[in-house]
Protein backbone atom coordinates (compact mmCIF):
# COMPACT_ATOMS: atom_id res chain seq x y z
CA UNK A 1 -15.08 4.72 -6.03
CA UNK A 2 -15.08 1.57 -7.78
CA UNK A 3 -10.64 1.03 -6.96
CA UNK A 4 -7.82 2.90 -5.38
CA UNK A 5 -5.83 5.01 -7.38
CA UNK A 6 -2.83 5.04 -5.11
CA UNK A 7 -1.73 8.01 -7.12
CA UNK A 8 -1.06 5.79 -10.39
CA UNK A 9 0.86 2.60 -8.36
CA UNK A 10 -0.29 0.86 -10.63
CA UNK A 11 -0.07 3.18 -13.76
CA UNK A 12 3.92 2.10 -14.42
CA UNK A 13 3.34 2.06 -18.07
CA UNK A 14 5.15 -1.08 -19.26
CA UNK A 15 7.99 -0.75 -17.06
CA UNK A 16 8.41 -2.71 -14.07
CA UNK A 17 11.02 -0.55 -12.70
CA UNK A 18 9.16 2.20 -12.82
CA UNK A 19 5.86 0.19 -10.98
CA UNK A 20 8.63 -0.50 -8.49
CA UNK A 21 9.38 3.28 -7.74
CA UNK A 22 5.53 4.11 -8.01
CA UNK A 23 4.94 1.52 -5.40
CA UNK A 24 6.98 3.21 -3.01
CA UNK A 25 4.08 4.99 -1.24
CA UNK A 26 6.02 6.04 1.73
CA UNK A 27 9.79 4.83 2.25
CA UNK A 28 12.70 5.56 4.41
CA UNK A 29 16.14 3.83 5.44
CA UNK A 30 14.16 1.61 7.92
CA UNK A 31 15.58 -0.52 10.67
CA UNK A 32 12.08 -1.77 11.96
CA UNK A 33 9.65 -3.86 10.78
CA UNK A 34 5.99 -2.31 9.83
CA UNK A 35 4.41 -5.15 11.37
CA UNK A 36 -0.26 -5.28 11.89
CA UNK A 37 -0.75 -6.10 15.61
CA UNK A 38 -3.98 -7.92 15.93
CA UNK A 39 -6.08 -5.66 16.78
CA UNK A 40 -5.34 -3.93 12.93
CA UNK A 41 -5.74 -6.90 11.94
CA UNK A 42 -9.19 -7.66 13.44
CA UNK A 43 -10.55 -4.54 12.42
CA UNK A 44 -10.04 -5.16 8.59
CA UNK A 45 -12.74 -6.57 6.47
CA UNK A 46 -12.29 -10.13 4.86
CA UNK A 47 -12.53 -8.84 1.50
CA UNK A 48 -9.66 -6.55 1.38
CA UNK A 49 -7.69 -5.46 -2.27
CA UNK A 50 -4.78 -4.32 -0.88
CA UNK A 51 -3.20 -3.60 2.59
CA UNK A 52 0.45 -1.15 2.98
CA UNK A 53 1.87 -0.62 5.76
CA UNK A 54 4.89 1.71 6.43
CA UNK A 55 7.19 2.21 9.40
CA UNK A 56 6.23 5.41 9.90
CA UNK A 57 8.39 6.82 12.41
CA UNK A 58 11.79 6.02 10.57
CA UNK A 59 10.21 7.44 7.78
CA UNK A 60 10.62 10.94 9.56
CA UNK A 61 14.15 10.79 9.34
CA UNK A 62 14.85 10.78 6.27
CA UNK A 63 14.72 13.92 3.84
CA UNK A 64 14.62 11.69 0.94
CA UNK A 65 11.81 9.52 2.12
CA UNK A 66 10.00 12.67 3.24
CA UNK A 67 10.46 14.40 -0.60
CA UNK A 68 9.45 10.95 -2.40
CA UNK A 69 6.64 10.55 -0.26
CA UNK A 70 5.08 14.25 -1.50
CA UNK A 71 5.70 13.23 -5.04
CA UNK A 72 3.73 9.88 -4.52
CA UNK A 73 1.43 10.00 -1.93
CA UNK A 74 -2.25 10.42 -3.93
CA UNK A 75 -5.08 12.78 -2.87
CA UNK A 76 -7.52 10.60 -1.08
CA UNK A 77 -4.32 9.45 1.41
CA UNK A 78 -3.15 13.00 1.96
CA UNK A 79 -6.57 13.89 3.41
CA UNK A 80 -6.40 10.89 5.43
CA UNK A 81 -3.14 12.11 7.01
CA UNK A 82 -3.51 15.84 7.00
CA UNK A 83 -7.17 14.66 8.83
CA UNK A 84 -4.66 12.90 11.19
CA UNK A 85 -2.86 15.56 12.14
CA UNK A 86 -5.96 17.90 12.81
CA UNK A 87 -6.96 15.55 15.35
CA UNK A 88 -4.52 17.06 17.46
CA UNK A 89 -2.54 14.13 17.37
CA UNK A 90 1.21 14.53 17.20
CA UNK A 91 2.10 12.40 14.16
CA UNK A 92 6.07 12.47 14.03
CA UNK A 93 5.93 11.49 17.38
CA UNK A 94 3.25 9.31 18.01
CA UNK A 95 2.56 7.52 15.24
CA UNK A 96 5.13 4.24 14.65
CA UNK A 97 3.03 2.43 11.81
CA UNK A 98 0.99 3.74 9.88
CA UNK A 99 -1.12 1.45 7.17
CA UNK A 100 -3.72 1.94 5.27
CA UNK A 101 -6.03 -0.93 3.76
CA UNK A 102 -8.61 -0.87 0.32
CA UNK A 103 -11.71 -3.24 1.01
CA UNK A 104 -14.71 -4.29 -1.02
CA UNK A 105 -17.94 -2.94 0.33
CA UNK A 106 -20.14 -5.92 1.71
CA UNK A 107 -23.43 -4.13 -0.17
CA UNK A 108 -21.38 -3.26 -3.31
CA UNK A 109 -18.58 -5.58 -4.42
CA UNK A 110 -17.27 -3.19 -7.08
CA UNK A 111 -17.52 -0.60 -4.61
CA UNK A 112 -13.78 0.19 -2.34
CA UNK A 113 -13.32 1.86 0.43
CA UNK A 114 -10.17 3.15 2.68
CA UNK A 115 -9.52 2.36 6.08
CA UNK A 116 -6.56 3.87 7.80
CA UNK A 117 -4.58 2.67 10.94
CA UNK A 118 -2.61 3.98 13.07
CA UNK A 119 -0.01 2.07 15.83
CA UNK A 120 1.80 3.67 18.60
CA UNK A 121 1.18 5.26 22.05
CA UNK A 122 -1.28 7.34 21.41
CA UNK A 123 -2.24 10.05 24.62
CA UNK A 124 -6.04 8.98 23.97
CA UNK A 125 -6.86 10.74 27.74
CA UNK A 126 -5.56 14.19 26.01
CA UNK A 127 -6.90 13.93 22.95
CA UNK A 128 -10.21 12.57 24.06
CA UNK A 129 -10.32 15.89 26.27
CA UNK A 130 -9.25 18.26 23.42
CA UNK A 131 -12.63 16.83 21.89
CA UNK A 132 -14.53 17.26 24.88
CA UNK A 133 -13.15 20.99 25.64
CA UNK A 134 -14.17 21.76 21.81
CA UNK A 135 -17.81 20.43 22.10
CA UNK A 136 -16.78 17.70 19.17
CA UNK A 137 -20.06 15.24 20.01
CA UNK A 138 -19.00 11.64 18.79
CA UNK A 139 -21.12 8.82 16.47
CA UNK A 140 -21.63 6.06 18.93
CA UNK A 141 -21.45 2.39 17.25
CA UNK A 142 -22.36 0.15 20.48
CA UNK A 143 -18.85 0.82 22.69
CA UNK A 144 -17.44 2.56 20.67
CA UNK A 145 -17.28 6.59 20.29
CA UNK A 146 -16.21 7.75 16.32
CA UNK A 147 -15.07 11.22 16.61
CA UNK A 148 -15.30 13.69 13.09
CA UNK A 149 -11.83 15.30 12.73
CA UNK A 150 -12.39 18.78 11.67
CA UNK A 151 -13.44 19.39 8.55
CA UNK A 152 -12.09 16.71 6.81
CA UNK A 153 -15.22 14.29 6.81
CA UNK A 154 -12.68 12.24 8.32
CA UNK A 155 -13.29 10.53 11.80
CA UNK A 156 -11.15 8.82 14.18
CA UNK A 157 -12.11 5.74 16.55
CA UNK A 158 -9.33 4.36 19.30
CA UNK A 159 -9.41 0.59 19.43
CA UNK A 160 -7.37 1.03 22.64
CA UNK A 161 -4.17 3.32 23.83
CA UNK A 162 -2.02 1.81 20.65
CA UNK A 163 -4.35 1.58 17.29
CA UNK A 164 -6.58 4.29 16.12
CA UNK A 165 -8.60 3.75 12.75
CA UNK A 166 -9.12 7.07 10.70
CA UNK A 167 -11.18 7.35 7.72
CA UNK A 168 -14.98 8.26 6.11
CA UNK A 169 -17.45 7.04 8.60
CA UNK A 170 -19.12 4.47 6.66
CA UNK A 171 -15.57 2.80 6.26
CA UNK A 172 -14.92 3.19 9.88
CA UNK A 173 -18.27 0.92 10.44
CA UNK A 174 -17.44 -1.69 8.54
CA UNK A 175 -14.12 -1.92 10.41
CA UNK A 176 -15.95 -1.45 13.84
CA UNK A 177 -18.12 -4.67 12.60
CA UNK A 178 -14.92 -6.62 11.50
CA UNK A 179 -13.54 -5.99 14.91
CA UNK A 180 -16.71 -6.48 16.44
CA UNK A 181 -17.38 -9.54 14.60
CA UNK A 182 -20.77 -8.63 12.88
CA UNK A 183 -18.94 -9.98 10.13
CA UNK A 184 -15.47 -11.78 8.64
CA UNK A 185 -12.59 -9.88 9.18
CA UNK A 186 -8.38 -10.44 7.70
CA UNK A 187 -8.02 -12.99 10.18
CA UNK A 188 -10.64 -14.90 8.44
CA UNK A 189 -8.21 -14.43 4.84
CA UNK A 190 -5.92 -17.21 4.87
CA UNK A 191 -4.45 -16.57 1.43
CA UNK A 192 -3.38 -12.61 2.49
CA UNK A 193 -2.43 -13.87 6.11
CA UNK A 194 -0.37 -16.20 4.49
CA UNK A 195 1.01 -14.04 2.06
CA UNK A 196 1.24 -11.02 4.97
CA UNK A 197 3.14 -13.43 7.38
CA UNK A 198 5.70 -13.67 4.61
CA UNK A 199 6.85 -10.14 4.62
CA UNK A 200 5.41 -8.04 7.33
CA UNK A 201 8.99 -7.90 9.19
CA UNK A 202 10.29 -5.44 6.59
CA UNK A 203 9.55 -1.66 7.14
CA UNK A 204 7.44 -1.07 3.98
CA UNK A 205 5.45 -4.01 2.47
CA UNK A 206 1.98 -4.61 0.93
CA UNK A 207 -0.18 -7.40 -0.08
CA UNK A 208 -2.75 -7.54 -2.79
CA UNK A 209 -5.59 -10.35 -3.39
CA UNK A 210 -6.70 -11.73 -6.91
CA UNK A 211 -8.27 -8.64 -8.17
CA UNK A 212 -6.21 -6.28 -6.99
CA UNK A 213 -3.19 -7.94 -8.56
CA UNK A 214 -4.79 -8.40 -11.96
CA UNK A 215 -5.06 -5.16 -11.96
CA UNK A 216 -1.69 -3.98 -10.81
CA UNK A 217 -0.06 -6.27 -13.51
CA UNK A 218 -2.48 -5.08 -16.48
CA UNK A 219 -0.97 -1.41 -15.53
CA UNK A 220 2.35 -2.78 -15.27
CA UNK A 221 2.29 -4.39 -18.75
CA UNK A 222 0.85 -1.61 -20.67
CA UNK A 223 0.48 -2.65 -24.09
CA UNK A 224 1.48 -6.23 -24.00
CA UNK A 225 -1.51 -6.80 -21.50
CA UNK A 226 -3.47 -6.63 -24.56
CA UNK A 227 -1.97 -10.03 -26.12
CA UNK A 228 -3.90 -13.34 -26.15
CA UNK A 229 -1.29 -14.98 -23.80
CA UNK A 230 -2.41 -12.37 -20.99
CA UNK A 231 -6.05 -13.19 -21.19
CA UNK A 232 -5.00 -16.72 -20.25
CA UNK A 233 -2.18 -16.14 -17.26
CA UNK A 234 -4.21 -13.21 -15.45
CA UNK A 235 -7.14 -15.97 -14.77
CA UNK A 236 -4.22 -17.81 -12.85
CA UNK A 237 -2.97 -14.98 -10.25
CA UNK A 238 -3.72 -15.90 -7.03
CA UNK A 239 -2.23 -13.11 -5.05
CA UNK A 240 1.03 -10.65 -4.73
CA UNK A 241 3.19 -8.75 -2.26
CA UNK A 242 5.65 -6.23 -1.93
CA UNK A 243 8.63 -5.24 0.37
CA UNK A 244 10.55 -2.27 0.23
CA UNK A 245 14.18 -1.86 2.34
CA UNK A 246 16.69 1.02 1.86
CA UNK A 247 19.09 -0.51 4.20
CA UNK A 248 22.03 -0.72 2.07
CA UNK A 249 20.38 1.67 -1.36
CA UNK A 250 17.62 0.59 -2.92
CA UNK A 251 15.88 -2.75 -3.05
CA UNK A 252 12.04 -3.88 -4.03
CA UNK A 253 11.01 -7.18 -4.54
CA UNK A 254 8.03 -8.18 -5.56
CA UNK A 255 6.00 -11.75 -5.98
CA UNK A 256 3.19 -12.72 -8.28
CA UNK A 257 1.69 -15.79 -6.98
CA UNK A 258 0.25 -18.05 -10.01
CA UNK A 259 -0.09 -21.59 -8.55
CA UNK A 260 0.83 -22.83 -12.21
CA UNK A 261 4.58 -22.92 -13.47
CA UNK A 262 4.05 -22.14 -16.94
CA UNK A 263 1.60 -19.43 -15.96
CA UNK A 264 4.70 -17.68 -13.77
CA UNK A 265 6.74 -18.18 -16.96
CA UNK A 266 4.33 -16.61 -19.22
CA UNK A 267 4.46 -13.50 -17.38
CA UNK A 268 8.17 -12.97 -16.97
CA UNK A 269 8.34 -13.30 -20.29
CA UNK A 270 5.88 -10.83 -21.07
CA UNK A 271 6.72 -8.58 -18.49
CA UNK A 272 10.36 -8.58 -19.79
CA UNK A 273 9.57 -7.91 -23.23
CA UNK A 274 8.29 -4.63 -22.10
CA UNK A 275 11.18 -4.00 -20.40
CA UNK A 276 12.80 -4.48 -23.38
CA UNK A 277 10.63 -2.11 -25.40
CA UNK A 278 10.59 0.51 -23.36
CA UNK A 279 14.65 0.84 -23.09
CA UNK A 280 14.73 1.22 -26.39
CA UNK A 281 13.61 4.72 -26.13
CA UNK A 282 15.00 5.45 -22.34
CA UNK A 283 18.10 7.81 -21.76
CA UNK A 284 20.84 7.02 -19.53
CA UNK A 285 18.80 7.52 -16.39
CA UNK A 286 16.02 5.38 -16.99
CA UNK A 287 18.10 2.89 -18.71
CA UNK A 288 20.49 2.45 -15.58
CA UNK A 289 16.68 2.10 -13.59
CA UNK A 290 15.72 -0.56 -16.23
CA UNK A 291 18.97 -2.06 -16.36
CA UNK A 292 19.08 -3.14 -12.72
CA UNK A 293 15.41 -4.78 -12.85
CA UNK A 294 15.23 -8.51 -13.11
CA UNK A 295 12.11 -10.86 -13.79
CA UNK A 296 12.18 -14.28 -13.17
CA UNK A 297 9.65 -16.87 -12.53
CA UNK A 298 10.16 -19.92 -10.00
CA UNK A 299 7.54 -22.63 -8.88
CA UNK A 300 4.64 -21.03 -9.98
CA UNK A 301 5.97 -17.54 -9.05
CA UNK A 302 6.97 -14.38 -10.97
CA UNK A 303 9.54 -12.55 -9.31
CA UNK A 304 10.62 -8.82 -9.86
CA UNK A 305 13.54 -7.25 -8.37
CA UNK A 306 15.10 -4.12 -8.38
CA UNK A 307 18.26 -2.43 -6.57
CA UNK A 308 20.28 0.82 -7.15
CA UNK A 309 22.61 2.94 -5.31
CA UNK A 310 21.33 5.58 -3.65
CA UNK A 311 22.75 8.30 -5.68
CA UNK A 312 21.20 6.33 -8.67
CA UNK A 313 18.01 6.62 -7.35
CA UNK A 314 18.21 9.82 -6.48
CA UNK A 315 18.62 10.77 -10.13
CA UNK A 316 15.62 8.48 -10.90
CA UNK A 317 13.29 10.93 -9.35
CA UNK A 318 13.35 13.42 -11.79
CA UNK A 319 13.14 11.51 -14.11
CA UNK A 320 10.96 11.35 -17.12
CA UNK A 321 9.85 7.45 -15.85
CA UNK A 322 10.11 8.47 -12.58
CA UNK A 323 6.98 11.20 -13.44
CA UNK A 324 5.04 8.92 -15.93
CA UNK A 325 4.49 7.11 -12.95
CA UNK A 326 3.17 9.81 -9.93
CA UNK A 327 1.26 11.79 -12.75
């Protein structure tokens, strides 16, 4: 597949608010941080689109988090976590973060594929056996033993007794070579290591690189994406990221890194005309949603926030801009 679909994150229509709710992949009222040890980290490619990661084990704990995540969560991440589960892996209970990062192939640059780790303390002498007791025969990449899980066409690798990557094989060998160091891997990224290091304490936060946030913010604009003055600004986006916290209701903030002031202005101005347009024809809901979205732009950056209560939210969700976005 030539990009993730993420279920439409990046289908808001021309509503930021709205990108804000579709970007909420997996949420929860979090405590903890959703933070890549570095062995995650080494086993990611170099050229990665997009990286979330989610404190997964709050996330069990909360019925609303739990209800948002089956209205969001797309397809091809389902499978990934319903392969998981058949591993014979207890997920509510093992599993503390999961993440799940969109690379470009190395033979294919238009090409991405899905990697999926897991964090935690995994009983790898139990599950290894479970495999062994059901005659599952693994793919061996030099040290390393890749085991299919079921009949997902999903398989599962342990790094050691705390990260586990899960995905297609093919994706799971290009991670085993990051790791390995056949070739570059995150650590190698300085602009998303940068950007990561900036908000990988919060429990659910993502990072995007040039291409991935071009095309994030053409969904997110809609029509006005269209207009001469976006042709110019997208050429200037470096980079974004994403944090999520339902501490205290609702909040998402989000940062589009430009490098160039009036490129960061451009945008907020664009991306609050469609704001604009689309309350026009909003009801009370979505206009309360839209309402307590702000863009801003500062040193280069353009900044989106948005807050509610959580009985606001809660209304959000069904929604008429709530669904245009999880379609």
């Amino acid at each position: 597949m030539k990009s993730l679909n993420w279920k439409k994150i990046f289908a808001g229509q021309t509503v930021v608010a709205t990108a804000a709710l579709g970007c909420m992949l997996l949420s929860a009222q979090f405590a903890q941080a959703a933070q890549l040890s570095g062995d995650a980290k080494g086993a990611i490619p170099r050229d990665v689109q997009q990286i979330i990661s989610v404190d997964y084990d709050a996330m069990q704990n909360s019925s609303t988090a739990m209800e948002l995540k089956e209205r969001v969560l797309p397809p091809e991440l389902k499978r990934l976590e319903a392969a998981l589960k058949s591993s014979g892996m207890d997920v509510s209970d093992d599993v503390d973060v999961l993440s799940f990062a969109a690379f470009r192939s190395s033979a294919n640059a238009d090409q991405t594929r899905t990697i999926g780790i897991a964090q935690g303390q995994f009983q790898t002498r139990a599950i290894l056996a479970g495999f062994t007791k059901k005659k599952v025969k693994p793919t061996v990449v030099r040290n390393n033993s890749i085991y299919p899980m079921g009949n997902s066409g999903m398989s599962v690798v342990f790094l050691n007794q705390t990260t586990m990557l899960f995905g297609d094989l093919s994706s799971i060998r290009a991670a085993l070579d990051a790791r390995d160091g056949l070739s570059q891997n995150l650590l190698s990224n300085g602009l998303l290591m940068d950007s990561m290091a900036s908000v990988d304490k919060e429990p659910v936060w993502s990072v995007l690189d040039q291409k991935g946030t071009q095309v994030m913010m053409k969904s997110l604009l809609g029509d006005a994406s269209g207009l001469a003055d976006y042709n110019v600004i997208q050429k200037r986006m470096q980079s974004s990221r994403y944090t999520m916290n339902f501490n205290s209701g609702v909040q998402f903030d989000m940062q589009v890194l430009t490098g160039d002031t009036i490129a960061a202005a451009t945008a907020a101005t664009l991306m609050q005309g469609a704001i604009l347009f689309k309350t026009a024809t909003a009801d009370a809901v979505e206009k309360a949603a839209l309402s307590n979205t702000t863009v801003d732009s500062n040193s280069g950056v353009l900044e989106v926030k948005y807050s509610s209560s959580d009985s606001q939210f809660a209304n959000l969700l069904h929604s008429d801009l709530f669904q245009s976005v999880v379609r």
